[in-house]
PDB file of N, CA and C in Angstrom:
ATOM      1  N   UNK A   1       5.403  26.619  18.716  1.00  0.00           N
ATOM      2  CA  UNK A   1       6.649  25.923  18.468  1.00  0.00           C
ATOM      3  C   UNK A   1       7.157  25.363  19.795  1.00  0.00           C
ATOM      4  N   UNK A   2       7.704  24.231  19.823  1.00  0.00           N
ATOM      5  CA  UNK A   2       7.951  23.399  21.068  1.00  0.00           C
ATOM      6  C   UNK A   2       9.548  23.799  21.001  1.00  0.00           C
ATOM      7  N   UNK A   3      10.358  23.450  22.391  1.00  0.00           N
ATOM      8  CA  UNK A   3      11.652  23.895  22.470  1.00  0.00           C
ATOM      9  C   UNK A   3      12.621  22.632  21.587  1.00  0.00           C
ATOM     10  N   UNK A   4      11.638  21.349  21.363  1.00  0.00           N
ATOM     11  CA  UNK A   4      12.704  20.336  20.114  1.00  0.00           C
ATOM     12  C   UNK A   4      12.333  21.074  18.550  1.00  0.00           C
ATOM     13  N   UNK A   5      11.754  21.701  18.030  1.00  0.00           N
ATOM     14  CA  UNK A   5      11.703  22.307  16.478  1.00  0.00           C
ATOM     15  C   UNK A   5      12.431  22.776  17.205  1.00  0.00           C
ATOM     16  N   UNK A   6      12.846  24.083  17.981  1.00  0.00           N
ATOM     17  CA  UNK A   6      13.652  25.439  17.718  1.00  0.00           C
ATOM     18  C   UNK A   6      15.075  24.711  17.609  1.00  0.00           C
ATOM     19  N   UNK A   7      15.104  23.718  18.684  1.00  0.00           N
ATOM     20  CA  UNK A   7      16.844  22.931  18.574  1.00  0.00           C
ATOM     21  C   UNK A   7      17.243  22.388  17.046  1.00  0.00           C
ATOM     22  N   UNK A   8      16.271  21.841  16.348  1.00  0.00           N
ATOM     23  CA  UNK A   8      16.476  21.297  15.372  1.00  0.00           C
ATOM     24  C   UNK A   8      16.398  22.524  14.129  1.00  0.00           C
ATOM     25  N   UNK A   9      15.968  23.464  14.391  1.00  0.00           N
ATOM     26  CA  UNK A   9      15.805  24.526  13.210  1.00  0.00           C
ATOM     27  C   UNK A   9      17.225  25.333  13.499  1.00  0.00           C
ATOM     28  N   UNK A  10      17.838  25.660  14.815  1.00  0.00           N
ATOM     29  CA  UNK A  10      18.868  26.180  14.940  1.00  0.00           C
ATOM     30  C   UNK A  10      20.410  24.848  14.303  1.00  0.00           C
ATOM     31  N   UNK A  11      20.434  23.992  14.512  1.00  0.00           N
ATOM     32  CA  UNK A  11      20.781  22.532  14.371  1.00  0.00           C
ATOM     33  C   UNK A  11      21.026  22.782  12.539  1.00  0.00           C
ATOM     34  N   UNK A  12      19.946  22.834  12.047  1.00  0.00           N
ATOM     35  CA  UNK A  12      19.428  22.907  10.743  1.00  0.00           C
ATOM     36  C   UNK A  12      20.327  24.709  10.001  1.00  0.00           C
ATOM     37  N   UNK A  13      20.366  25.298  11.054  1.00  0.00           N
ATOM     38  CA  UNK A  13      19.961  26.482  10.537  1.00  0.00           C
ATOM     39  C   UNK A  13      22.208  26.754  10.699  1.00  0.00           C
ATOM     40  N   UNK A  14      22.699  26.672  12.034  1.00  0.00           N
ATOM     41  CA  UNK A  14      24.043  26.988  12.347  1.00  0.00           C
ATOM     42  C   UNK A  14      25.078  25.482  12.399  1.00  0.00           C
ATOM     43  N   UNK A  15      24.501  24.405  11.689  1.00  0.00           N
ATOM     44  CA  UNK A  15      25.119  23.587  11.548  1.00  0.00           C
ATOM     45  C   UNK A  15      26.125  22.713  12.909  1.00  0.00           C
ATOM     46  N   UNK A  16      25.180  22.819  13.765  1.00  0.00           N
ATOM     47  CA  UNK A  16      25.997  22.645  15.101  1.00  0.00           C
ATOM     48  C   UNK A  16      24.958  22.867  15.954  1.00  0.00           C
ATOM     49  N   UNK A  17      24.658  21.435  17.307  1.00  0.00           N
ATOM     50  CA  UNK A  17      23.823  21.944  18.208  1.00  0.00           C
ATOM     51  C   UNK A  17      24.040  23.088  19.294  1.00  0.00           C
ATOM     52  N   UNK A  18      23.231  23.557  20.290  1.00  0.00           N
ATOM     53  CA  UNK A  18      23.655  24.512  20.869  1.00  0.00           C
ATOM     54  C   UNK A  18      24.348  23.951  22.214  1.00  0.00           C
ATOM     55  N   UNK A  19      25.449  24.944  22.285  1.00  0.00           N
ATOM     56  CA  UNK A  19      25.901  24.754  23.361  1.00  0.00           C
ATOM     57  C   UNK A  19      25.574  24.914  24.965  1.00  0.00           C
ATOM     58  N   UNK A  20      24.809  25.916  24.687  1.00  0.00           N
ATOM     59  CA  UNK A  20      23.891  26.082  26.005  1.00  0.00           C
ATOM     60  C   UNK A  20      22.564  26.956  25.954  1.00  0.00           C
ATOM     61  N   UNK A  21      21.589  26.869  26.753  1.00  0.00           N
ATOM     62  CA  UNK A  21      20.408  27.586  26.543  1.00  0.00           C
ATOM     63  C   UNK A  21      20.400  28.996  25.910  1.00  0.00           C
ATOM     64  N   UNK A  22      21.442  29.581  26.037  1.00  0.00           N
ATOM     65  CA  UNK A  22      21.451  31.118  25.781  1.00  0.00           C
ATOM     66  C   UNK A  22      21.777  31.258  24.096  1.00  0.00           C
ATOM     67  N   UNK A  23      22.566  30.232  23.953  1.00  0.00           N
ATOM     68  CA  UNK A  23      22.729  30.132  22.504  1.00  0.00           C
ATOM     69  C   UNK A  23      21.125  30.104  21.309  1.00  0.00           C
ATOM     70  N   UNK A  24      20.351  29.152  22.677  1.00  0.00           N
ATOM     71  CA  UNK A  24      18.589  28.734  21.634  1.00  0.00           C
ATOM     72  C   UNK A  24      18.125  30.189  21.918  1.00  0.00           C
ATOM     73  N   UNK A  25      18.461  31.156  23.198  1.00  0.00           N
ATOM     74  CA  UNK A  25      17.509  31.953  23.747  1.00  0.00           C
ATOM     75  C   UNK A  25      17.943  33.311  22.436  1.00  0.00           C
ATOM     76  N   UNK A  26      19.020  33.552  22.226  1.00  0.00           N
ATOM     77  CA  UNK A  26      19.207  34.331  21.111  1.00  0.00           C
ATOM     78  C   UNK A  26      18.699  33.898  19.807  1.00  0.00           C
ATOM     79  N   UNK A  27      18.694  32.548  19.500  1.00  0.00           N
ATOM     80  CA  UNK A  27      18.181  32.366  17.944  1.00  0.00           C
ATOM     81  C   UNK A  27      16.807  32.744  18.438  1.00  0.00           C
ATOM     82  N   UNK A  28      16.409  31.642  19.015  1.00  0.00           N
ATOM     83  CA  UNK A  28      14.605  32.408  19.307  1.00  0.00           C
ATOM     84  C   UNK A  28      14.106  34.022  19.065  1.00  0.00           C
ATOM     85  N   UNK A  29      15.315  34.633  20.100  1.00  0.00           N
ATOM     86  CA  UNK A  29      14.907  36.032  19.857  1.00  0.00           C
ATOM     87  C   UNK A  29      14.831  36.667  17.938  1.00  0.00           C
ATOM     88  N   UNK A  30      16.219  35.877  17.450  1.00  0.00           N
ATOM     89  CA  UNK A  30      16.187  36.572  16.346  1.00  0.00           C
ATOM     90  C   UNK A  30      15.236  36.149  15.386  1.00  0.00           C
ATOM     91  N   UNK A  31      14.849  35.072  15.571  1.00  0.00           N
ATOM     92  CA  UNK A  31      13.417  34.251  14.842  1.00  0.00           C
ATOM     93  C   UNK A  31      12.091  35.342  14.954  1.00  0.00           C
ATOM     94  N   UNK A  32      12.034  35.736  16.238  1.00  0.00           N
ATOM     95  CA  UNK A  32      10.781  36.877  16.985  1.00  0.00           C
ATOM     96  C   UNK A  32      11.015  37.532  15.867  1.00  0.00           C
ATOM     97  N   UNK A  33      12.395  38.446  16.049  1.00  0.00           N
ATOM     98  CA  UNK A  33      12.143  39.798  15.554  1.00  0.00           C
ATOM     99  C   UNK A  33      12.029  39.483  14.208  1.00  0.00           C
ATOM    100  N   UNK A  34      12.716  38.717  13.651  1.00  0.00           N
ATOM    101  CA  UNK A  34      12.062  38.826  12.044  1.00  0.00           C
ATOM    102  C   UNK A  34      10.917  38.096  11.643  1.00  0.00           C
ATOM    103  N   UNK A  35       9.854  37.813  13.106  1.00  0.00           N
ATOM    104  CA  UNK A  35       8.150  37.235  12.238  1.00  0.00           C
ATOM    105  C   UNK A  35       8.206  35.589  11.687  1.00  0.00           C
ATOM    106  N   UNK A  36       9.319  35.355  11.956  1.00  0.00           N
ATOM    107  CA  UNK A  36       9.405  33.524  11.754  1.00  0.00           C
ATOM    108  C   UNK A  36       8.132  32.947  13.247  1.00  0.00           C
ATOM    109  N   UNK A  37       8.637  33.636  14.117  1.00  0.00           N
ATOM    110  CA  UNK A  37       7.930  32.889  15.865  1.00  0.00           C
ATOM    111  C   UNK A  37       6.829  33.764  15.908  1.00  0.00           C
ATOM    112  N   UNK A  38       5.820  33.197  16.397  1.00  0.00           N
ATOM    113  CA  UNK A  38       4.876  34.256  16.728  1.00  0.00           C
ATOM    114  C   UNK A  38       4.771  34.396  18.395  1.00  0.00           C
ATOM    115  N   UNK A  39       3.945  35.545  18.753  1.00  0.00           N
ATOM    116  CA  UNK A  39       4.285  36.122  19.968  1.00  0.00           C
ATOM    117  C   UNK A  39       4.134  35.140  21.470  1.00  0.00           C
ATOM    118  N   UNK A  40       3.208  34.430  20.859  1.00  0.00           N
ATOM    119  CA  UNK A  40       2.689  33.364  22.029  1.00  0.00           C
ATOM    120  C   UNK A  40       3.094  31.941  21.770  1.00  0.00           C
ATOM    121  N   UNK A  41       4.678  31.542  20.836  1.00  0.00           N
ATOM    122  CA  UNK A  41       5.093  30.540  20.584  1.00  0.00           C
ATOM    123  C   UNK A  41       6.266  31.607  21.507  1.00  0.00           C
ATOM    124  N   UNK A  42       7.058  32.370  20.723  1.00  0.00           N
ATOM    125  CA  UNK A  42       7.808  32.802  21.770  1.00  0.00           C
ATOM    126  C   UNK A  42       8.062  33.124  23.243  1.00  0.00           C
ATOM    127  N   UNK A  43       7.071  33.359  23.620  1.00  0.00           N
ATOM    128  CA  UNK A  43       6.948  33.718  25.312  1.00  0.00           C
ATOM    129  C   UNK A  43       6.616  32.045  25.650  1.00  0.00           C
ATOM    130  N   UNK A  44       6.345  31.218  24.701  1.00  0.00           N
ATOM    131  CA  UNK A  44       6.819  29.810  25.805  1.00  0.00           C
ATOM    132  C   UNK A  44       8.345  29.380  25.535  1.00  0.00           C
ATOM    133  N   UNK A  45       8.504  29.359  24.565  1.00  0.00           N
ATOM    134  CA  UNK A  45      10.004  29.592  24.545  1.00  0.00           C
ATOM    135  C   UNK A  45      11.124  30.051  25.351  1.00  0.00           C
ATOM    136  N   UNK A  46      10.416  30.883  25.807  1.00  0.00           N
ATOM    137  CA  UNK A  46      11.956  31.986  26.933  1.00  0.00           C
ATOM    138  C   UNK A  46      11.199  31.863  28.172  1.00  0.00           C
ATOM    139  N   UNK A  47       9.792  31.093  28.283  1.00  0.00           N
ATOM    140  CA  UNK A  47       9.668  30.242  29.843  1.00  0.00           C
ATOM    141  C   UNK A  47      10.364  28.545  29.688  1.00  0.00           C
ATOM    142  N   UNK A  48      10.428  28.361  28.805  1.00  0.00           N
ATOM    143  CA  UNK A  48      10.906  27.472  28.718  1.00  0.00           C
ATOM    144  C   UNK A  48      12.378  27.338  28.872  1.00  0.00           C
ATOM    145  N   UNK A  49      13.241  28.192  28.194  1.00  0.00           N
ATOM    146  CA  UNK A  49      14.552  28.281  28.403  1.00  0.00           C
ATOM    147  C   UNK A  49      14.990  29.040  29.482  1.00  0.00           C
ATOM    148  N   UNK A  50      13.969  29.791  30.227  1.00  0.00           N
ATOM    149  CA  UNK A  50      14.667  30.338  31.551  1.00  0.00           C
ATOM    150  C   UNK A  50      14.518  28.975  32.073  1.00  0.00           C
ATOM    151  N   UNK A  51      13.937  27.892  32.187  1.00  0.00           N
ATOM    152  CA  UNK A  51      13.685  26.909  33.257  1.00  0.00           C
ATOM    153  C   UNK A  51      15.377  26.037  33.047  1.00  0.00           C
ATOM    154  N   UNK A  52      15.644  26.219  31.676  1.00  0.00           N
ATOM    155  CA  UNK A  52      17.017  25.736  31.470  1.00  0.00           C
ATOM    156  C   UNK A  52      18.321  26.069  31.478  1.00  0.00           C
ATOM    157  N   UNK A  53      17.928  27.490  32.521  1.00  0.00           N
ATOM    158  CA  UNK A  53      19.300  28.304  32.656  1.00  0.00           C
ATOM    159  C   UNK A  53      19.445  28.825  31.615  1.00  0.00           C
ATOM    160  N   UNK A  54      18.815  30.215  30.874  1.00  0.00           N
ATOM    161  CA  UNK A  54      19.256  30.715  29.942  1.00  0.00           C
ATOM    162  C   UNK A  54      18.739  32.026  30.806  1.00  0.00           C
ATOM    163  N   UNK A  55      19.695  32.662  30.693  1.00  0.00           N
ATOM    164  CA  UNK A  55      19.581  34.385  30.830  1.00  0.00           C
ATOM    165  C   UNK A  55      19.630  35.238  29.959  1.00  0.00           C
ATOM    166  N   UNK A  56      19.232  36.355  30.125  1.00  0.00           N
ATOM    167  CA  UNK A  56      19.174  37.698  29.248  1.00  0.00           C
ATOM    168  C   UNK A  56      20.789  38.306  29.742  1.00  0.00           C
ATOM    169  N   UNK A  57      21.135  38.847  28.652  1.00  0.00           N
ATOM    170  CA  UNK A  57      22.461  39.884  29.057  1.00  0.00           C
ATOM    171  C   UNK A  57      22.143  40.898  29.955  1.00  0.00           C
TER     172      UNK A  57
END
């Protein structure tokens, strides 16, 4: 999954784009844990969004 599906599935999904990387970096995560992302779509994902200023809590 490329980082434009996840914008557009979150877009799609919370009716509103994201406001900042951390906003995609949590849907992503919650996509992981429930088996929507698979493991090696995700880990480009959160290299991808660390490059865009998204942090972990």
């Amino acid at each position: 999954m490329k980082i434009q599906e996840l914008i557009v599935q979150f877009m799609i999904n919370k009716s509103q784009p994201p406001k900042h990387a951390n906003f995609l970096l949590d849907y992503a995560r919650n996509e992981y844990v429930s088996g929507k992302i698979c493991l090696q779509d995700y880990r480009q994902l959160l290299l991808e969004l660390s490059r865009r200023g998204a942090t972990h809590p």
